[in-house]
Protein backbone atom coordinates (compact mmCIF):
# COMPACT_ATOMS: atom_id res chain seq x y z
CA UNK A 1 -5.83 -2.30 7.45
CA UNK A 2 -7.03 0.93 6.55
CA UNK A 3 -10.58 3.25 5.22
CA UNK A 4 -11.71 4.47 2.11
CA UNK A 5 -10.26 8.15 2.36
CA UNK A 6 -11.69 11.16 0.20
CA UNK A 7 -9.37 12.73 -2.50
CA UNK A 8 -10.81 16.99 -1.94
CA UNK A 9 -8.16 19.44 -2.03
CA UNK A 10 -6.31 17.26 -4.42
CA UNK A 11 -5.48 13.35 -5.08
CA UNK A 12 -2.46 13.89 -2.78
CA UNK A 13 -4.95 15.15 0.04
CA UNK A 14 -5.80 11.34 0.45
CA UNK A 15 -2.59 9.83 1.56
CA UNK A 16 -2.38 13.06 4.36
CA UNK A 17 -6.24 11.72 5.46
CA UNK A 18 -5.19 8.35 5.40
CA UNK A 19 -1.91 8.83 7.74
CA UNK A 20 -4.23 11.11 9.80
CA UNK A 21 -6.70 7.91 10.36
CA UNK A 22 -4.08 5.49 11.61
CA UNK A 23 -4.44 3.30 8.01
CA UNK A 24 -1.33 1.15 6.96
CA UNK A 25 -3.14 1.57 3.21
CA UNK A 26 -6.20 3.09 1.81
CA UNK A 27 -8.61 3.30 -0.64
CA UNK A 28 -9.88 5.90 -3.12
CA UNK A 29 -12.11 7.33 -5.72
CA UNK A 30 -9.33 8.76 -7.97
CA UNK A 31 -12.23 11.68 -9.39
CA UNK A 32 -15.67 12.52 -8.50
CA UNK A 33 -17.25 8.94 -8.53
CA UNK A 34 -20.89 10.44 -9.06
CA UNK A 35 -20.50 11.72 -12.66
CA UNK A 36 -19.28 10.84 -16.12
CA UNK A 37 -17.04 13.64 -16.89
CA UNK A 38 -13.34 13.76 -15.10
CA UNK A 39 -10.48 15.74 -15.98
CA UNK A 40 -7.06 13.90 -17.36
CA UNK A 41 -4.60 13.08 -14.20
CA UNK A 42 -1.77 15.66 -14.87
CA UNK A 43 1.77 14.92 -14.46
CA UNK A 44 1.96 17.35 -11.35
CA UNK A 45 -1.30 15.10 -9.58
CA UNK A 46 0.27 12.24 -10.13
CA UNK A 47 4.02 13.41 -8.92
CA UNK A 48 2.50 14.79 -5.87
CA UNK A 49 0.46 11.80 -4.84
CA UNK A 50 3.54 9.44 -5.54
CA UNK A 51 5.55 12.03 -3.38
CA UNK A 52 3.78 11.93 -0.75
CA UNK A 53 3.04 7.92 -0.70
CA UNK A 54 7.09 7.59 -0.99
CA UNK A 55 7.30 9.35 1.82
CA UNK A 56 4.41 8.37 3.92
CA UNK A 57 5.40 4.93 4.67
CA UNK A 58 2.01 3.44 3.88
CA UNK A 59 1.47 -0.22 2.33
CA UNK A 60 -0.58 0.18 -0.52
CA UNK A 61 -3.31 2.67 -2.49
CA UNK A 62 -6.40 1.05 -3.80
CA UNK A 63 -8.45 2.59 -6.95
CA UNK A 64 -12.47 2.23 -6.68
CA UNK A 65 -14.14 2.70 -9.74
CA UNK A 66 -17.25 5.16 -9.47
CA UNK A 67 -20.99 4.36 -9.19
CA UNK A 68 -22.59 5.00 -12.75
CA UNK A 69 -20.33 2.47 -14.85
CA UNK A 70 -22.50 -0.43 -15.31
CA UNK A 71 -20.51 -3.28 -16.93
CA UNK A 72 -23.75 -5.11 -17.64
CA UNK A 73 -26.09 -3.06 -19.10
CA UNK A 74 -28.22 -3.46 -22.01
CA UNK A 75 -28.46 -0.12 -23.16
CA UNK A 76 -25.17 0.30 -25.54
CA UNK A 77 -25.32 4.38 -24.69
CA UNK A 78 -24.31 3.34 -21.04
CA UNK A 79 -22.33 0.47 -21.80
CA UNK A 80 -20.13 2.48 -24.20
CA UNK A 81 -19.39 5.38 -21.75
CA UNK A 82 -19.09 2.42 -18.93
CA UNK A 83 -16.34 0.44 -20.82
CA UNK A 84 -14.79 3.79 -21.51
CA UNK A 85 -14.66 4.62 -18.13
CA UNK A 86 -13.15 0.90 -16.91
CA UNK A 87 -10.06 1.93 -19.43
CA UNK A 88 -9.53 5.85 -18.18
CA UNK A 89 -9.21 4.40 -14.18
CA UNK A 90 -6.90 1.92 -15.79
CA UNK A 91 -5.12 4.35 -17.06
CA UNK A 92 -4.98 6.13 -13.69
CA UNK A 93 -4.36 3.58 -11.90
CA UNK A 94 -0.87 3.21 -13.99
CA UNK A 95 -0.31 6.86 -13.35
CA UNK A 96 -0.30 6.53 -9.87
CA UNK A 97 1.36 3.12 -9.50
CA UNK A 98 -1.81 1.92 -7.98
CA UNK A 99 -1.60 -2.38 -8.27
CA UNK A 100 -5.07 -2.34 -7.57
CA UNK A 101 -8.44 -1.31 -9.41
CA UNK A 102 -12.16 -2.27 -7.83
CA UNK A 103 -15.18 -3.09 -9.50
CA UNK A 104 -19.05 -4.01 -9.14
CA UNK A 105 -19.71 -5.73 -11.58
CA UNK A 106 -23.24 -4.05 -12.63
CA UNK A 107 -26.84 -4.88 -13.02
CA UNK A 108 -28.33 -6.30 -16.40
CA UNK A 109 -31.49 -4.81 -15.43
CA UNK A 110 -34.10 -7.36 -16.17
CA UNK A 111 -32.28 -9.25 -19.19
CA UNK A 112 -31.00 -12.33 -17.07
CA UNK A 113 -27.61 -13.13 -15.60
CA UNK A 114 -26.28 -15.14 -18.59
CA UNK A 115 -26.67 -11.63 -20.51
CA UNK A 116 -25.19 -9.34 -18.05
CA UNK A 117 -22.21 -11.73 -18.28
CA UNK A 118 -21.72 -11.61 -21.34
CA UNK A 119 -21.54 -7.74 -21.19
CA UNK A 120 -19.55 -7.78 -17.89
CA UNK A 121 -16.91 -9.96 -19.92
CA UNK A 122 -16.84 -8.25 -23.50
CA UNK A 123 -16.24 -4.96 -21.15
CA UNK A 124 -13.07 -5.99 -19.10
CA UNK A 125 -11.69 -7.81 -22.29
CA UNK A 126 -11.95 -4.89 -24.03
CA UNK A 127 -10.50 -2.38 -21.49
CA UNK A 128 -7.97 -4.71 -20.46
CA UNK A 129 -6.38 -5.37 -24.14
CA UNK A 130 -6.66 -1.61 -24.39
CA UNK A 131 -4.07 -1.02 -21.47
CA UNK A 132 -0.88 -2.38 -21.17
CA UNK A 133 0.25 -2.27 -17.88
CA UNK A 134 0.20 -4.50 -14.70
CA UNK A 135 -2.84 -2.94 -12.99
CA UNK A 136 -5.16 -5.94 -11.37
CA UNK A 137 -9.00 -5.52 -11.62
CA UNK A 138 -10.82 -6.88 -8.42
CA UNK A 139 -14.11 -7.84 -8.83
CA UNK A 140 -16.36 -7.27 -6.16
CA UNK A 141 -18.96 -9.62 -5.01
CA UNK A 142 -22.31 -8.35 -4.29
CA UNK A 143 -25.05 -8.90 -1.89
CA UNK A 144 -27.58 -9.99 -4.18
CA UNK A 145 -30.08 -7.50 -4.74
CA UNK A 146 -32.36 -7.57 -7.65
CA UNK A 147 -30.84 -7.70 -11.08
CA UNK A 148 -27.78 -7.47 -9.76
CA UNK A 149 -24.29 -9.38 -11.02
CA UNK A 150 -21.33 -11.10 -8.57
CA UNK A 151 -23.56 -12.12 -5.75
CA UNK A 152 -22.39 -15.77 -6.29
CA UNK A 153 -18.71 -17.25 -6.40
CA UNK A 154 -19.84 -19.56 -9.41
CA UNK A 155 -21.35 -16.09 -11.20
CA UNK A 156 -17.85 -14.38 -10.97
CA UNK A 157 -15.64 -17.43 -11.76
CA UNK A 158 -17.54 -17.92 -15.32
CA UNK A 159 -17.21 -14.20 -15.87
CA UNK A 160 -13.19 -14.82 -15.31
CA UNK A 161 -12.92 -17.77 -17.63
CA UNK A 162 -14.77 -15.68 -20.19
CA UNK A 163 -11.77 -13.66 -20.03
CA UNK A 164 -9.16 -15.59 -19.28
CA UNK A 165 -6.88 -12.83 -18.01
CA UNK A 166 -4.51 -13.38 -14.84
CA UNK A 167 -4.50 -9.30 -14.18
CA UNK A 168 -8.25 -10.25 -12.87
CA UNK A 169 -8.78 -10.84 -9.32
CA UNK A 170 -11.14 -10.63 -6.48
CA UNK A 171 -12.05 -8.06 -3.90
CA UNK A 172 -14.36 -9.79 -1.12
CA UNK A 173 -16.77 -7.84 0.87
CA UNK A 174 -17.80 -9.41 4.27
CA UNK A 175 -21.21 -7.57 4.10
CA UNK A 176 -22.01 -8.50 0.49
CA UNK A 177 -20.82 -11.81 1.47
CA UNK A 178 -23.18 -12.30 4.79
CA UNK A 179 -25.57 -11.06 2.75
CA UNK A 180 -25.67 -12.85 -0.21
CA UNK A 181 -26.08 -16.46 2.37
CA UNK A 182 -22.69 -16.74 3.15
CA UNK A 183 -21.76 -17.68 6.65
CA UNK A 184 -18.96 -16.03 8.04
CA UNK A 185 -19.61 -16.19 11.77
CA UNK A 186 -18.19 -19.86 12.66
CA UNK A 187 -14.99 -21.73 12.09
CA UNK A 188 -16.95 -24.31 10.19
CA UNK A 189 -19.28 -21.58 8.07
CA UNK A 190 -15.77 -19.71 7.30
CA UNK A 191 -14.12 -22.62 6.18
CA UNK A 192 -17.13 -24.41 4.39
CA UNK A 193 -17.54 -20.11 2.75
CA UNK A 194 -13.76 -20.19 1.74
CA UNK A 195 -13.95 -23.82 0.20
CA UNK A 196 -16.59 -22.96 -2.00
CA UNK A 197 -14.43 -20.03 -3.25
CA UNK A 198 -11.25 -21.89 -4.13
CA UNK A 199 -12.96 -24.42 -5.83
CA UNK A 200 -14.83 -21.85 -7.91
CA UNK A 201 -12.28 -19.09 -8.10
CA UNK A 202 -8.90 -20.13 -6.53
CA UNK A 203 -8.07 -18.47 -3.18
CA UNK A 204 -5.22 -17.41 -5.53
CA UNK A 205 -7.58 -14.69 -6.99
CA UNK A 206 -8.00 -12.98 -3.87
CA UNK A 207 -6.25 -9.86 -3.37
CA UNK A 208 -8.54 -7.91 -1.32
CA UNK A 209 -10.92 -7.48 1.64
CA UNK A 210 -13.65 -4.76 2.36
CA UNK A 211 -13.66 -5.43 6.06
CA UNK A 212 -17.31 -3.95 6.98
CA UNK A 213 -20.27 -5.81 9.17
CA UNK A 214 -24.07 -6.07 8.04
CA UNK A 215 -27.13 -4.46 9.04
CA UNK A 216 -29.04 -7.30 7.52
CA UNK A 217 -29.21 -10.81 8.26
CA UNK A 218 -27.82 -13.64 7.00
CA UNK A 219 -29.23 -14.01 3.17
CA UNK A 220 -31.35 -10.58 3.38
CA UNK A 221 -29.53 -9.49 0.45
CA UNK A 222 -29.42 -6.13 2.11
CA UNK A 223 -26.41 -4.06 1.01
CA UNK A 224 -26.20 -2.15 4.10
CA UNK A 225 -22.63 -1.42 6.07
CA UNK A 226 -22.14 -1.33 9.59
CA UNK A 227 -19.54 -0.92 12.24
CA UNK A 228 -17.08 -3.25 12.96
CA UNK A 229 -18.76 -5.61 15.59
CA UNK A 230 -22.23 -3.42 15.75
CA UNK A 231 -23.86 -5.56 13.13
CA UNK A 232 -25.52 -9.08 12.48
CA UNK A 233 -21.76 -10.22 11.74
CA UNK A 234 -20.57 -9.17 15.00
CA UNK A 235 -17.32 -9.21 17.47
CA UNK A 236 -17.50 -12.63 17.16
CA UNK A 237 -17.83 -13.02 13.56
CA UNK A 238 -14.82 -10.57 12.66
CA UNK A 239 -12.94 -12.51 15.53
CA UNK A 240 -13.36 -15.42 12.92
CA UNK A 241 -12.48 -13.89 10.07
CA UNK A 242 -9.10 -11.83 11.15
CA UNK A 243 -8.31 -15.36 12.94
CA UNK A 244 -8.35 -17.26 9.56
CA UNK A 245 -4.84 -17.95 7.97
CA UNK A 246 -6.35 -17.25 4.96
CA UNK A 247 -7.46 -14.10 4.75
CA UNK A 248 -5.31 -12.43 7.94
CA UNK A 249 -2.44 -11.60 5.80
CA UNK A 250 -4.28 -9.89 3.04
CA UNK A 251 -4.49 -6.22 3.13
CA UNK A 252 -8.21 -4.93 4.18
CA UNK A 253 -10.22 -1.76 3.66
CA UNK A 254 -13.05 -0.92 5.60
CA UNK A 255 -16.20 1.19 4.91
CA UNK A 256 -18.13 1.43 7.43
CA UNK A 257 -20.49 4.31 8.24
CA UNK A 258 -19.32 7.40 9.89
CA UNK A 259 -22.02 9.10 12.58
CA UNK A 260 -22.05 9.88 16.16
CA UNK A 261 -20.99 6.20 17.47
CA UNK A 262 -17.98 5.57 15.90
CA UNK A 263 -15.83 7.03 13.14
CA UNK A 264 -13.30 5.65 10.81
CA UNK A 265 -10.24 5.50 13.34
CA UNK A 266 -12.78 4.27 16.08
CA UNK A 267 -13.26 1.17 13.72
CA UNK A 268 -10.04 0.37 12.89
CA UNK A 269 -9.63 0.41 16.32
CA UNK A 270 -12.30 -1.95 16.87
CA UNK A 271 -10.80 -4.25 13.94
CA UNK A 272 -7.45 -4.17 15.24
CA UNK A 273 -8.44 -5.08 18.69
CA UNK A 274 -10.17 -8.28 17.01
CA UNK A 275 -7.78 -9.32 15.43
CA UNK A 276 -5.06 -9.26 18.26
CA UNK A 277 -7.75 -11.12 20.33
């Protein structure tokens, strides 16, 4: 387990943040994730971020891509830049031996779902045959809110056959999941949750959990975090989840809020103490 960890003072700043936390891995935004521009990863970032993983002893560093990329839009101004984008973090990803790469998958903005996947695949076709290394791009799921892509497992399964790539995987969110109408909270809802996956997806796809409860109900399509345990997903719930055979072995990033009740160690505290339940 481990948080999403901020990269200030230097990309290598996030594995000292991340030991500081307790995390066995991490998760990062390898540049400022609220802008367009970036500056190229020098040779000297990426030595001292490798250096310091090396010697850290943690599991594994996760890439997030930033928030204005939107793989599905109609306007070919953003979709350019946004494409562009998908193949720098690639890029970076491969400089900093980083296996993994997460994605949202976009909004189409009003022009349907059966457009914004056919944007959303024409964009990680393109960046993918433009890099040639063994970096796996996780797409998200979402929670469902309006115009937005990946809330459904049947959504992101045709936008993987529209590819056809096996460097594409999945990164489930337990919010966006609860969220979007899937139950998490039971045995039974689990299981009946994780069936529907693998026979739209293939639990093979599925590298990656973001470990975080829900301030909205079940189906609200609220994409709101909230501490482990505090939310409509509850002790309970998580007990569930970090129970399940198939999904307790994968590695799992949480971001949840930060504020005066609990911070990041506090809730992978909290986690761990579910799952040893």
């Amino acid at each position: 387990m481990g948080v999403h960890v901020s990269i200030a003072g230097g990309l290598d700043r996030a594995v000292d943040r991340a030991v500081e936390r307790g995390c066995d891995l991490f998760q990062i935004f390898s540049r400022n994730p609220r802008g367009w521009r970036s500056k190229d990863l020098s040779s000297d970032d990426a030595d001292r971020f490798l250096a310091k993983m090396k010697a850290s002893g943690l599991d594994l560093a996760v890439d997030h891509m930033p928030y204005l990329p939107n793989l599905a839009s109609p306007k070919e101004d953003v979709y350019a830049r946004s494409v562009d984008q998908l193949f720098a973090e690639l890029e970076r990803c491969q400089q900093l031996c980083i296996p993994y790469l997460v994605t949202h998958l976009g909004s189409h903005l009003g022009f349907g779902q059966e457009a914004g996947k056919r944007r959303i695949a024409g964009a990680l076709d393109v960046a993918l045959c433009r890099t040639n290394g063994n970096v796996m791009l996780l797409l998200e799921n979402t929670s469902g809110t309006k115009n937005s892509m990946g809330s459904s497992f049947e959504e992101i399964s045709a936008i993987i056959d529209a590819v056809g790539s096996d460097r594409l995987g999945v990164c489930l969110d337990t919010c966006h999941l609860f969220a979007a109408g899937y139950e998490l909270r039971t045995p039974q809802g689990l299981q009946s949750t994780l069936e529907q996956f693998d026979a739209a997806v293939g639990l093979e796809r599925l590298k990656l959990i973001h470990l975080n409860d829900s301030r909205g109900l079940l189906g609200s399509r609220l994409d709101r975090h909230e501490h482990i345990g505090l939310g409509e997903i509850g002790d309970k719930g998580f007990r569930v989840i970090l129970e399940d055979e198939s999904l307790r072995d994968l590695p799992m990033i949480l971001e949840t809020p930060v504020d005066e009740r609990r911070d990041d160690a506090g809730n992978l505290r909290a986690a761990r103490a579910l799952a040893s339940c």
